[in-house]
PDB file of N, CA and C in Angstrom:
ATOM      1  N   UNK A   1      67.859  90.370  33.113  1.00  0.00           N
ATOM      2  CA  UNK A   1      69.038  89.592  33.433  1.00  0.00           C
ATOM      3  C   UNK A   1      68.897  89.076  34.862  1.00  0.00           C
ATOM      4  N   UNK A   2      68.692  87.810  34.799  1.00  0.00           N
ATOM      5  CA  UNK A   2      69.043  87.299  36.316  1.00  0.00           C
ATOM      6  C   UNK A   2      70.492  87.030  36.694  1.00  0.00           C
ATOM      7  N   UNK A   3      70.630  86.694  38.022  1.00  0.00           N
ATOM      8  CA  UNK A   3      71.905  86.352  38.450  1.00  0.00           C
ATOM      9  C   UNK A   3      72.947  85.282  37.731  1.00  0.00           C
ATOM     10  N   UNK A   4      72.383  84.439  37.547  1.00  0.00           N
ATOM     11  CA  UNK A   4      73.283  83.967  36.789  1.00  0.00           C
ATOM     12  C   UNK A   4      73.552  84.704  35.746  1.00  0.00           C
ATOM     13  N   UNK A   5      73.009  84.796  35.030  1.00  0.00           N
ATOM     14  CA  UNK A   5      73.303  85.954  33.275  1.00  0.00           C
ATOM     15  C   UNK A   5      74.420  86.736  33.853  1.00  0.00           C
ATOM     16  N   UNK A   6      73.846  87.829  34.970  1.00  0.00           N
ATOM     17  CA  UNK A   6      75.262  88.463  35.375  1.00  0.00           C
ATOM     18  C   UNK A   6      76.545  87.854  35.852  1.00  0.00           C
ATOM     19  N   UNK A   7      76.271  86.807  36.370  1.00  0.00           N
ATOM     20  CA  UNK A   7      77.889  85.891  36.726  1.00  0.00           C
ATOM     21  C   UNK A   7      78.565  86.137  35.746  1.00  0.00           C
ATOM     22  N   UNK A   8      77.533  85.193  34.405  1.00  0.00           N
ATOM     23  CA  UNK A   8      78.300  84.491  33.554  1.00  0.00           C
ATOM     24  C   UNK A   8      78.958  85.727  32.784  1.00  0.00           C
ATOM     25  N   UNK A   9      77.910  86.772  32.488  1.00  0.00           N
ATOM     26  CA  UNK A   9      78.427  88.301  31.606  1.00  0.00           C
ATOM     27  C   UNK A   9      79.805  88.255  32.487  1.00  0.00           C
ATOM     28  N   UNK A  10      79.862  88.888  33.423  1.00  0.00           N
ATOM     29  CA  UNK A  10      80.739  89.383  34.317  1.00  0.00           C
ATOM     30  C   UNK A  10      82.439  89.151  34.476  1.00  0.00           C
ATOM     31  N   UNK A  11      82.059  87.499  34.671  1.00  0.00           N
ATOM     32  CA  UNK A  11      82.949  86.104  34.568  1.00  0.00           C
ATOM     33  C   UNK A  11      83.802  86.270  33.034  1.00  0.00           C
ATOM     34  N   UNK A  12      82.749  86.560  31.938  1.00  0.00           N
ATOM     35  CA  UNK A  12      83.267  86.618  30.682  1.00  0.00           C
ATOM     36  C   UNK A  12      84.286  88.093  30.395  1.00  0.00           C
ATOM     37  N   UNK A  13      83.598  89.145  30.895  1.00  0.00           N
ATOM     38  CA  UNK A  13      84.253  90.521  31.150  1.00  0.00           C
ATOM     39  C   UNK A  13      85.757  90.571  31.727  1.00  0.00           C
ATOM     40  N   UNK A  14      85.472  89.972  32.805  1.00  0.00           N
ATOM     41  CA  UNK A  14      86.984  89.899  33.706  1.00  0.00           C
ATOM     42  C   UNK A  14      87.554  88.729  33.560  1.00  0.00           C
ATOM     43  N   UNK A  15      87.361  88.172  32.300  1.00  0.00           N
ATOM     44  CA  UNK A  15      88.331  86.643  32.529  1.00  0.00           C
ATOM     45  C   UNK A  15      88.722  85.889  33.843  1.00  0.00           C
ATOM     46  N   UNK A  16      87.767  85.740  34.534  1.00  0.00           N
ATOM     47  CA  UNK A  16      87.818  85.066  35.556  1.00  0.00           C
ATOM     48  C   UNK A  16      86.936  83.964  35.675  1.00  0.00           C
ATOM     49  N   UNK A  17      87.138  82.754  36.674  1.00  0.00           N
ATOM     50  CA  UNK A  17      85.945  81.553  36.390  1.00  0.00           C
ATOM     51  C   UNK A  17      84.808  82.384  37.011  1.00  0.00           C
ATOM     52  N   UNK A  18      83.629  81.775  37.082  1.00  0.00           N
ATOM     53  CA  UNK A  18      82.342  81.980  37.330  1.00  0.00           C
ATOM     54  C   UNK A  18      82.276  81.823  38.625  1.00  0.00           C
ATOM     55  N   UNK A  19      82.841  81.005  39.425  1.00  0.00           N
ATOM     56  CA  UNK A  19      83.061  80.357  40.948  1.00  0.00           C
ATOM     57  C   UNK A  19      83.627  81.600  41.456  1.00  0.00           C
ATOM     58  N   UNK A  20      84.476  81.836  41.170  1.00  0.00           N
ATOM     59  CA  UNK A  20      85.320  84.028  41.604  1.00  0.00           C
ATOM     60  C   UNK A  20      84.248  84.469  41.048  1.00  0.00           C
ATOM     61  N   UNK A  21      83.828  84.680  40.482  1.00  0.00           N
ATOM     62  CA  UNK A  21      82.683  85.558  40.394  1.00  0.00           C
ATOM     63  C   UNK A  21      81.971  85.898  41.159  1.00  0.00           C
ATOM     64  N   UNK A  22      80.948  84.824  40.904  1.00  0.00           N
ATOM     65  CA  UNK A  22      79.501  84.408  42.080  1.00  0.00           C
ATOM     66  C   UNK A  22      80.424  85.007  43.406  1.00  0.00           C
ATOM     67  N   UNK A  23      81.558  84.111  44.236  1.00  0.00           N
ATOM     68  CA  UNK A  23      82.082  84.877  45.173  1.00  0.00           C
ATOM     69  C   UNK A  23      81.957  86.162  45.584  1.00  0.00           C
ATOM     70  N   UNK A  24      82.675  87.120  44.488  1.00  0.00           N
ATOM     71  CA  UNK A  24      82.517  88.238  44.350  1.00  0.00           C
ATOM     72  C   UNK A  24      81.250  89.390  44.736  1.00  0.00           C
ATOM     73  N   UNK A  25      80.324  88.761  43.903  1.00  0.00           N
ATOM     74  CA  UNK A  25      79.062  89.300  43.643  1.00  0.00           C
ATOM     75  C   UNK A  25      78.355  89.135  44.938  1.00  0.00           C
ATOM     76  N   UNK A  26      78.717  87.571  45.569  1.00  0.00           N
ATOM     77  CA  UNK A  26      77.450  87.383  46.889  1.00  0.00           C
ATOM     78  C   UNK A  26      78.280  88.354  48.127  1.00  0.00           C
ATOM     79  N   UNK A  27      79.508  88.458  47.860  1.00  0.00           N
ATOM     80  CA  UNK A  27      80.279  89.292  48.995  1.00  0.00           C
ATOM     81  C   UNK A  27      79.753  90.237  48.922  1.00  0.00           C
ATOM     82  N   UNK A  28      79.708  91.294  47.575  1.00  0.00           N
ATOM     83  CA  UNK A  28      78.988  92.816  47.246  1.00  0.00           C
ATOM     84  C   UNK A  28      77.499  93.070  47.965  1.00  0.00           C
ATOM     85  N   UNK A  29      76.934  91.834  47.442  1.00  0.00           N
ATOM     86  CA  UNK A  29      75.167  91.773  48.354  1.00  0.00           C
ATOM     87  C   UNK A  29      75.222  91.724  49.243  1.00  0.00           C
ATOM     88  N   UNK A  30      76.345  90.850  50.035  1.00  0.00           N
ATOM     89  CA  UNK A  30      75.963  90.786  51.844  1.00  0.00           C
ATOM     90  C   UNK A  30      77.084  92.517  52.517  1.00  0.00           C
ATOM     91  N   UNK A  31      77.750  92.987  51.799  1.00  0.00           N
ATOM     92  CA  UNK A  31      77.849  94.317  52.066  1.00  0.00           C
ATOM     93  C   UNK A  31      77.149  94.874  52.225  1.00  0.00           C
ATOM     94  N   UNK A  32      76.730  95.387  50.752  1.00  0.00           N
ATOM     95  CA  UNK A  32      75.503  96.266  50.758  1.00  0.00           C
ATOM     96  C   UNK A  32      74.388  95.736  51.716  1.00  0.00           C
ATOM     97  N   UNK A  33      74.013  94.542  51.855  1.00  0.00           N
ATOM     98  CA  UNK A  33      72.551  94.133  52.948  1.00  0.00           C
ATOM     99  C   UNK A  33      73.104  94.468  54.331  1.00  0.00           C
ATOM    100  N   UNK A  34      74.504  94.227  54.486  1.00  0.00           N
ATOM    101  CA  UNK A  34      74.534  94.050  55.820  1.00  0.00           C
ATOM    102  C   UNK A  34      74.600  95.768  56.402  1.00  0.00           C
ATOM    103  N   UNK A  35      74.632  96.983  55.529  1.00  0.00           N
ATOM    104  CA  UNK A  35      75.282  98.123  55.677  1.00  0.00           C
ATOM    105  C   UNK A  35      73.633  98.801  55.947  1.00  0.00           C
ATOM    106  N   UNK A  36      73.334  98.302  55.107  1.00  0.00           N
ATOM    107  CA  UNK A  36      71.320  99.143  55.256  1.00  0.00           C
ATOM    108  C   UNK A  36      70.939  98.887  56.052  1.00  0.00           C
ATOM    109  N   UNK A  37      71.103  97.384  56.631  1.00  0.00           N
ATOM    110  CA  UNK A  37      70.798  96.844  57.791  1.00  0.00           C
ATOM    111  C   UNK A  37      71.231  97.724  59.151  1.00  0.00           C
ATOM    112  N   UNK A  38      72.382  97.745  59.008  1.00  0.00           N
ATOM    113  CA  UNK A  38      72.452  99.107  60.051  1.00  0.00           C
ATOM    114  C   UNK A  38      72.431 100.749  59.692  1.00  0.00           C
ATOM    115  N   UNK A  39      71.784 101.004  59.020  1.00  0.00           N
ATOM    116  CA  UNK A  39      71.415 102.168  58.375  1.00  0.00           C
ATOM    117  C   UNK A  39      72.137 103.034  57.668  1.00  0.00           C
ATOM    118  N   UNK A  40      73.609 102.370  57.685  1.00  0.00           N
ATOM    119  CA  UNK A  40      74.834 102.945  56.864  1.00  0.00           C
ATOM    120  C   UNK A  40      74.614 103.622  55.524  1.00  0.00           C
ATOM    121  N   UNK A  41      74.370 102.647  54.398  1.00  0.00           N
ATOM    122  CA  UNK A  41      73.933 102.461  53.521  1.00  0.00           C
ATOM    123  C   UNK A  41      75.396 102.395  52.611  1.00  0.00           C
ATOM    124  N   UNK A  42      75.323 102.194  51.566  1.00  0.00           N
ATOM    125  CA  UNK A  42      76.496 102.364  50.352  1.00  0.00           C
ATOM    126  C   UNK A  42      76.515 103.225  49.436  1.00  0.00           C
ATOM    127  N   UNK A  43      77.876 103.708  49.462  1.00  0.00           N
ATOM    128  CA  UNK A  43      77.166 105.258  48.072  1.00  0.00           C
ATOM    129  C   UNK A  43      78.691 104.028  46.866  1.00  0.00           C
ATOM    130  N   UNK A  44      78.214 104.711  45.602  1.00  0.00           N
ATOM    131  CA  UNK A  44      79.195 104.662  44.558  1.00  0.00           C
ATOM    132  C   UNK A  44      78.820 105.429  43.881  1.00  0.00           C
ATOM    133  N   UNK A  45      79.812 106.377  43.915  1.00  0.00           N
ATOM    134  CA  UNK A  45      79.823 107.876  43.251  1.00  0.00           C
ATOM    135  C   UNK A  45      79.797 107.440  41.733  1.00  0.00           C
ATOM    136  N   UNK A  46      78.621 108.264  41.201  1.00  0.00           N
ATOM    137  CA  UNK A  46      78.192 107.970  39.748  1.00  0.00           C
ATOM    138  C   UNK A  46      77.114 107.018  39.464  1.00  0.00           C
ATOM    139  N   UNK A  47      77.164 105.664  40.227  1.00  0.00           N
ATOM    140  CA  UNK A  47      76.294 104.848  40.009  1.00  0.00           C
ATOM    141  C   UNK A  47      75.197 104.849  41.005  1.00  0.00           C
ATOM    142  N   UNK A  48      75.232 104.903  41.950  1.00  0.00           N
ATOM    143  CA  UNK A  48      74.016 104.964  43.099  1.00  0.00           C
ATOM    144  C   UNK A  48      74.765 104.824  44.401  1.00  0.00           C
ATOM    145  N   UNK A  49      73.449 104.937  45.050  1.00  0.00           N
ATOM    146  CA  UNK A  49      73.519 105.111  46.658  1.00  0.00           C
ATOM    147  C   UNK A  49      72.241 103.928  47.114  1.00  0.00           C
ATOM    148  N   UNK A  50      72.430 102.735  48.277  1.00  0.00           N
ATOM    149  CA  UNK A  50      71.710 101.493  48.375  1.00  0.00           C
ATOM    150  C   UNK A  50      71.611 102.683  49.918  1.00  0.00           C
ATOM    151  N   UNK A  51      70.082 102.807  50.456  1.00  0.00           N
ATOM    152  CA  UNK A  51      70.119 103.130  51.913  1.00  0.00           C
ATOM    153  C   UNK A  51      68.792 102.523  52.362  1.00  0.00           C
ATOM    154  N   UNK A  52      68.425 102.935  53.843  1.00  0.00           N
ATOM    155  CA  UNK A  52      67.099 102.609  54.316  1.00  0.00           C
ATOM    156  C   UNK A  52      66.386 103.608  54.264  1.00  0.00           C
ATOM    157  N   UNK A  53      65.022 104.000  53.956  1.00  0.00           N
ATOM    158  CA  UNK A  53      63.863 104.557  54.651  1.00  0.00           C
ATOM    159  C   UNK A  53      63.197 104.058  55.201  1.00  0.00           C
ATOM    160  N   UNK A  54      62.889 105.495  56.189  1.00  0.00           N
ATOM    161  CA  UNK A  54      61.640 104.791  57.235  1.00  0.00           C
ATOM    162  C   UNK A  54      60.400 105.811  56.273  1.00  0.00           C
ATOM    163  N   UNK A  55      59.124 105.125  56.279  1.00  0.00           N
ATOM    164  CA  UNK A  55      57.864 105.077  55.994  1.00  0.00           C
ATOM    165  C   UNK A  55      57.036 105.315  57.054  1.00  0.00           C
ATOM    166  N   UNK A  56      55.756 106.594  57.341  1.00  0.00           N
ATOM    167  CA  UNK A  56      55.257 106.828  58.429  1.00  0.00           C
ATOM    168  C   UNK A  56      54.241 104.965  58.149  1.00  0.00           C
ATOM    169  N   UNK A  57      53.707 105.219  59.512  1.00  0.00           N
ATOM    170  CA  UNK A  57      52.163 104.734  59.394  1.00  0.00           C
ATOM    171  C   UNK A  57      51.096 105.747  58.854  1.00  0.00           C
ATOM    172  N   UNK A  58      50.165 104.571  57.863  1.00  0.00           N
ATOM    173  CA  UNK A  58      48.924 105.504  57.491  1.00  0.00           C
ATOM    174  C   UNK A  58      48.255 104.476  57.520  1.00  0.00           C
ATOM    175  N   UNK A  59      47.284 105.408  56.395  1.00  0.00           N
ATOM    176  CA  UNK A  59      45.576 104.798  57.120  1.00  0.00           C
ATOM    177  C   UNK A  59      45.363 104.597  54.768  1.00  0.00           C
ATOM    178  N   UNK A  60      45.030 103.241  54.876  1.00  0.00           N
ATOM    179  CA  UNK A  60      44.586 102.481  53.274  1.00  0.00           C
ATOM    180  C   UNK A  60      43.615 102.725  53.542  1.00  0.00           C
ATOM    181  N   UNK A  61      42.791 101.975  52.258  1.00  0.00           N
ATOM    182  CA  UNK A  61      42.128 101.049  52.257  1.00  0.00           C
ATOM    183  C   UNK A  61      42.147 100.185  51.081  1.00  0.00           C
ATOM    184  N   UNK A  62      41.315  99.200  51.906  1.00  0.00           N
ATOM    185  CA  UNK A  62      41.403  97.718  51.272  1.00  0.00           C
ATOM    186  C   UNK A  62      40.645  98.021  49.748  1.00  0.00           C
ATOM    187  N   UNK A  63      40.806  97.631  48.319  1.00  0.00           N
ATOM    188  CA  UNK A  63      40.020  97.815  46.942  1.00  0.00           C
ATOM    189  C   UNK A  63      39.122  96.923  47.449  1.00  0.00           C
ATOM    190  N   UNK A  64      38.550  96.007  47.866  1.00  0.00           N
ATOM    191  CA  UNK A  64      37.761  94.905  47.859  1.00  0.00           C
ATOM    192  C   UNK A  64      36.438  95.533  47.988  1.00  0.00           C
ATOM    193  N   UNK A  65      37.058  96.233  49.376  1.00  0.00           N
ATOM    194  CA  UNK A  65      35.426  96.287  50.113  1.00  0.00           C
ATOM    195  C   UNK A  65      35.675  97.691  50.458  1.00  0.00           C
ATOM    196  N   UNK A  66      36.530  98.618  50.636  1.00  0.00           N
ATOM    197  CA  UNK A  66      36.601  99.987  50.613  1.00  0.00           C
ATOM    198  C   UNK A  66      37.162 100.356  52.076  1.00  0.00           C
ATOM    199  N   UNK A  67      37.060  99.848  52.932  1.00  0.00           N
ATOM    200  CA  UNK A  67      37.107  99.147  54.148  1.00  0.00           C
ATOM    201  C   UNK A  67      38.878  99.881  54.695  1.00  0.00           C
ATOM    202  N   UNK A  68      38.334 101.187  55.304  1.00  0.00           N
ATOM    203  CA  UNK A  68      39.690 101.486  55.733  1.00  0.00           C
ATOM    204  C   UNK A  68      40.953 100.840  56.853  1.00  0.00           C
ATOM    205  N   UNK A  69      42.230 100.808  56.184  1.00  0.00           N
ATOM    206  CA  UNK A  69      42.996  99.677  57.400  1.00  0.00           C
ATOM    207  C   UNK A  69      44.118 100.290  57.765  1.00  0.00           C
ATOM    208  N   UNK A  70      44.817 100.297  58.956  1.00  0.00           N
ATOM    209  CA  UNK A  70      46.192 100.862  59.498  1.00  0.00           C
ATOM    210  C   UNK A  70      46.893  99.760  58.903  1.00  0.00           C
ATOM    211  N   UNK A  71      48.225 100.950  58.188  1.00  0.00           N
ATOM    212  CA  UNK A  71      49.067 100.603  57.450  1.00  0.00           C
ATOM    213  C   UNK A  71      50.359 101.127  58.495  1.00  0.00           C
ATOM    214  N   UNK A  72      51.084  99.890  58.990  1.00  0.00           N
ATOM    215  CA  UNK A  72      51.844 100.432  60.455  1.00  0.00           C
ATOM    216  C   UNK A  72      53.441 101.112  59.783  1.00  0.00           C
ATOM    217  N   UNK A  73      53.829 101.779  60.205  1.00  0.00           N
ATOM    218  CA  UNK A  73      55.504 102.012  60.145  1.00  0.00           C
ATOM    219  C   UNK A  73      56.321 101.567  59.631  1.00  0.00           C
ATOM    220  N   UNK A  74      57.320 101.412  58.674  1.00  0.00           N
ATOM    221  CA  UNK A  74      58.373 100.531  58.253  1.00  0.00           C
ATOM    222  C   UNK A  74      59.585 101.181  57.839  1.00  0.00           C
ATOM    223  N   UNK A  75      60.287 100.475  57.798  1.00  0.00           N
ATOM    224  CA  UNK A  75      62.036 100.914  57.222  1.00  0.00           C
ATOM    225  C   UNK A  75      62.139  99.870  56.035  1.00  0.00           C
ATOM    226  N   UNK A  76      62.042 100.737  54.992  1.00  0.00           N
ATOM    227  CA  UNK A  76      62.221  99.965  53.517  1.00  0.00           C
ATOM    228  C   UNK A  76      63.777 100.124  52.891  1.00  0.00           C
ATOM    229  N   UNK A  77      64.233  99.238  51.750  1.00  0.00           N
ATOM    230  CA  UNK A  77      65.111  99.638  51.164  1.00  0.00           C
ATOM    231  C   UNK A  77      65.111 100.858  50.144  1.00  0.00           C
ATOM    232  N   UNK A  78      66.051 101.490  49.969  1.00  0.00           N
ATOM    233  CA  UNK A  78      66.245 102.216  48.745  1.00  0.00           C
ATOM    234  C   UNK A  78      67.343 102.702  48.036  1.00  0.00           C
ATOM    235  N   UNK A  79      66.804 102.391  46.450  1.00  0.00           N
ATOM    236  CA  UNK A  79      68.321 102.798  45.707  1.00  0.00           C
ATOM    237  C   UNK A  79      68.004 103.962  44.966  1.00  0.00           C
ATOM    238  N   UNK A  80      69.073 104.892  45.180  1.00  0.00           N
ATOM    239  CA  UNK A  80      68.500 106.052  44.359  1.00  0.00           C
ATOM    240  C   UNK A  80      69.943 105.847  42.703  1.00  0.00           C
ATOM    241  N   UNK A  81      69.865 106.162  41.502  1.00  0.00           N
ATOM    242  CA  UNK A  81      71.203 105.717  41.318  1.00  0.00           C
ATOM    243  C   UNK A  81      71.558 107.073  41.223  1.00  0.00           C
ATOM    244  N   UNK A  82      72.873 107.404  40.621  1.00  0.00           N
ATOM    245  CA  UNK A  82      73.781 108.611  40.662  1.00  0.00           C
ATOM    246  C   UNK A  82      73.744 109.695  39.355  1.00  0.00           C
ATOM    247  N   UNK A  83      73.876 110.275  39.247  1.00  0.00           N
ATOM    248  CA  UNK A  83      74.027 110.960  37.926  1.00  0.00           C
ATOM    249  C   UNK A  83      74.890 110.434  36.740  1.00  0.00           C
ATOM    250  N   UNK A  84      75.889 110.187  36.271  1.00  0.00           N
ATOM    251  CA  UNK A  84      76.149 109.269  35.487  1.00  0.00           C
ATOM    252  C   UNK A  84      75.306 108.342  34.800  1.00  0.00           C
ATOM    253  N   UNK A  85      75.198 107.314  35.792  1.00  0.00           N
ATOM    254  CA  UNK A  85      73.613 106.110  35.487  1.00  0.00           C
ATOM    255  C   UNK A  85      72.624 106.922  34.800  1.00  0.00           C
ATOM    256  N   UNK A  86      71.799 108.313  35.556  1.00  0.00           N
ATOM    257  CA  UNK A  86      70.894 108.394  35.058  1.00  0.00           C
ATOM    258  C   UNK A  86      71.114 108.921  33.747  1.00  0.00           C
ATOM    259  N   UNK A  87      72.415 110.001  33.574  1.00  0.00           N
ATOM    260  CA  UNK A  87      72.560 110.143  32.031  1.00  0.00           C
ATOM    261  C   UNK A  87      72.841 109.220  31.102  1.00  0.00           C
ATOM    262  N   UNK A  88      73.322 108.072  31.399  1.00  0.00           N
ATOM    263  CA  UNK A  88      73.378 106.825  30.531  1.00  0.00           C
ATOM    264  C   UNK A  88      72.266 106.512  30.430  1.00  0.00           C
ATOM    265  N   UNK A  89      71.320 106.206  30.941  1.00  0.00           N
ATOM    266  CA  UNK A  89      70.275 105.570  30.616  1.00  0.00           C
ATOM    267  C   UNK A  89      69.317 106.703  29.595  1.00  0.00           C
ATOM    268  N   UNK A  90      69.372 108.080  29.981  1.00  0.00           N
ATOM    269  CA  UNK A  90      68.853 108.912  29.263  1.00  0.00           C
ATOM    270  C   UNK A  90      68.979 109.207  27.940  1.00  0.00           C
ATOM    271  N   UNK A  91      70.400 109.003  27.894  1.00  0.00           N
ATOM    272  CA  UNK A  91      71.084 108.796  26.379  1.00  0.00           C
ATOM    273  C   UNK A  91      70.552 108.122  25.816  1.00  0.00           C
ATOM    274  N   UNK A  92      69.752 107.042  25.993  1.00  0.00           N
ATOM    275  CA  UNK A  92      68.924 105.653  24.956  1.00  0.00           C
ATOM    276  C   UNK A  92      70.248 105.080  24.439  1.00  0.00           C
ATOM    277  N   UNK A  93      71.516 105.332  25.139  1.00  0.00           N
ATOM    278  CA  UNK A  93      73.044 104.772  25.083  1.00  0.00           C
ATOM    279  C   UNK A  93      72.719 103.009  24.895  1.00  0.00           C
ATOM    280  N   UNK A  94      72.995 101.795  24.396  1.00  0.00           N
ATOM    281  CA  UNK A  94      73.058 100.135  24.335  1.00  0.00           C
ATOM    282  C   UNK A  94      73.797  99.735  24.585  1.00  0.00           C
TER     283      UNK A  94
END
Protein backbone atom coordinates (compact mmCIF):
# COMPACT_ATOMS: atom_id res chain seq x y z
CA UNK A 1 0.00 0.00 0.00
CA UNK A 2 1.37 3.30 -0.90
CA UNK A 3 0.30 6.61 0.34
CA UNK A 4 -2.19 7.32 -1.57
CA UNK A 5 -4.01 3.75 -1.13
CA UNK A 6 -3.82 4.77 2.54
CA UNK A 7 -5.46 8.29 2.07
CA UNK A 8 -7.96 6.97 0.01
CA UNK A 9 -8.60 3.57 2.54
CA UNK A 10 -8.55 5.95 5.40
CA UNK A 11 -10.66 8.89 3.78
CA UNK A 12 -13.19 5.98 3.02
CA UNK A 13 -13.01 4.64 6.84
CA UNK A 14 -13.67 8.02 8.43
CA UNK A 15 -15.98 9.54 5.95
CA UNK A 16 -14.00 12.32 5.46
CA UNK A 17 -12.64 13.98 2.01
CA UNK A 18 -9.20 12.82 1.06
CA UNK A 19 -7.83 16.60 1.28
CA UNK A 20 -8.55 16.09 5.55
CA UNK A 21 -6.99 13.23 5.21
CA UNK A 22 -3.69 13.63 3.40
CA UNK A 23 -3.72 16.74 6.01
CA UNK A 24 -3.99 14.53 8.70
CA UNK A 25 -1.57 11.91 7.77
CA UNK A 26 1.33 14.55 6.58
CA UNK A 27 0.75 16.28 10.15
CA UNK A 28 1.28 12.55 11.87
CA UNK A 29 4.74 12.21 9.67
CA UNK A 30 6.08 15.59 10.41
CA UNK A 31 5.36 14.68 14.25
CA UNK A 32 6.71 11.65 14.35
CA UNK A 33 9.96 13.05 12.01
CA UNK A 34 10.17 16.03 13.82
CA UNK A 35 10.19 14.06 17.46
CA UNK A 36 13.17 11.44 16.37
CA UNK A 37 14.74 14.26 15.11
CA UNK A 38 15.22 15.39 18.50
CA UNK A 39 15.52 12.08 19.98
CA UNK A 40 12.08 12.10 21.64
CA UNK A 41 10.66 9.58 19.69
CA UNK A 42 6.72 8.51 19.68
CA UNK A 43 5.30 5.61 21.59
CA UNK A 44 1.49 4.33 20.81
CA UNK A 45 0.75 1.94 23.30
CA UNK A 46 -0.11 -1.34 21.44
CA UNK A 47 0.98 -0.31 18.10
CA UNK A 48 4.65 0.82 18.23
CA UNK A 49 7.24 3.06 19.34
CA UNK A 50 9.07 5.43 16.13
CA UNK A 51 12.74 6.37 17.98
CA UNK A 52 16.45 7.02 17.01
CA UNK A 53 19.49 4.77 17.27
CA UNK A 54 22.83 5.50 17.35
CA UNK A 55 25.04 2.77 15.45
CA UNK A 56 28.84 2.41 16.56
CA UNK A 57 31.47 2.85 13.77
CA UNK A 58 32.94 -0.37 12.29
CA UNK A 59 35.19 -1.74 10.07
CA UNK A 60 33.21 -3.68 6.40
CA UNK A 61 34.25 -4.73 3.76
CA UNK A 62 33.65 -3.95 0.35
CA UNK A 63 32.09 -7.71 -1.67
CA UNK A 64 33.91 -6.49 -4.78
CA UNK A 65 37.32 -6.67 -3.92
CA UNK A 66 37.35 -7.79 -0.17
CA UNK A 67 38.97 -4.58 0.58
CA UNK A 68 38.34 -3.56 4.21
CA UNK A 69 36.49 0.07 4.78
CA UNK A 70 35.50 2.36 7.92
CA UNK A 71 31.98 2.31 8.30
CA UNK A 72 31.64 5.79 10.44
CA UNK A 73 28.88 6.34 13.29
CA UNK A 74 25.26 7.07 12.71
CA UNK A 75 21.86 7.76 14.32
CA UNK A 76 19.29 5.71 12.36
CA UNK A 77 15.57 5.49 12.58
CA UNK A 78 13.65 2.87 14.39
CA UNK A 79 10.28 1.31 14.77
CA UNK A 80 9.87 -1.33 17.07
CA UNK A 81 5.87 -2.11 16.97
CA UNK A 82 3.97 -3.00 20.29
CA UNK A 83 2.50 -6.11 21.40
CA UNK A 84 -0.91 -5.99 20.13
CA UNK A 85 0.51 -5.42 16.38
CA UNK A 86 2.74 -8.17 16.89
CA UNK A 87 -0.10 -10.53 18.05
CA UNK A 88 -2.21 -9.45 15.17
CA UNK A 89 0.03 -10.09 12.76
CA UNK A 90 0.87 -13.50 14.41
CA UNK A 91 -2.64 -14.50 14.34
CA UNK A 92 -2.37 -14.78 10.29
CA UNK A 93 -5.63 -12.38 11.46
CA UNK A 94 -6.88 -10.40 7.39
Amino acid sequence: MNKYELIETMAHQTKTSKTDTERWLNAFIDTVTTNMKKTDGVKIVGFGTWKTAKRKARVGRNPQTGQEIKIPARTVPVFRPGTELKNYILSNKK
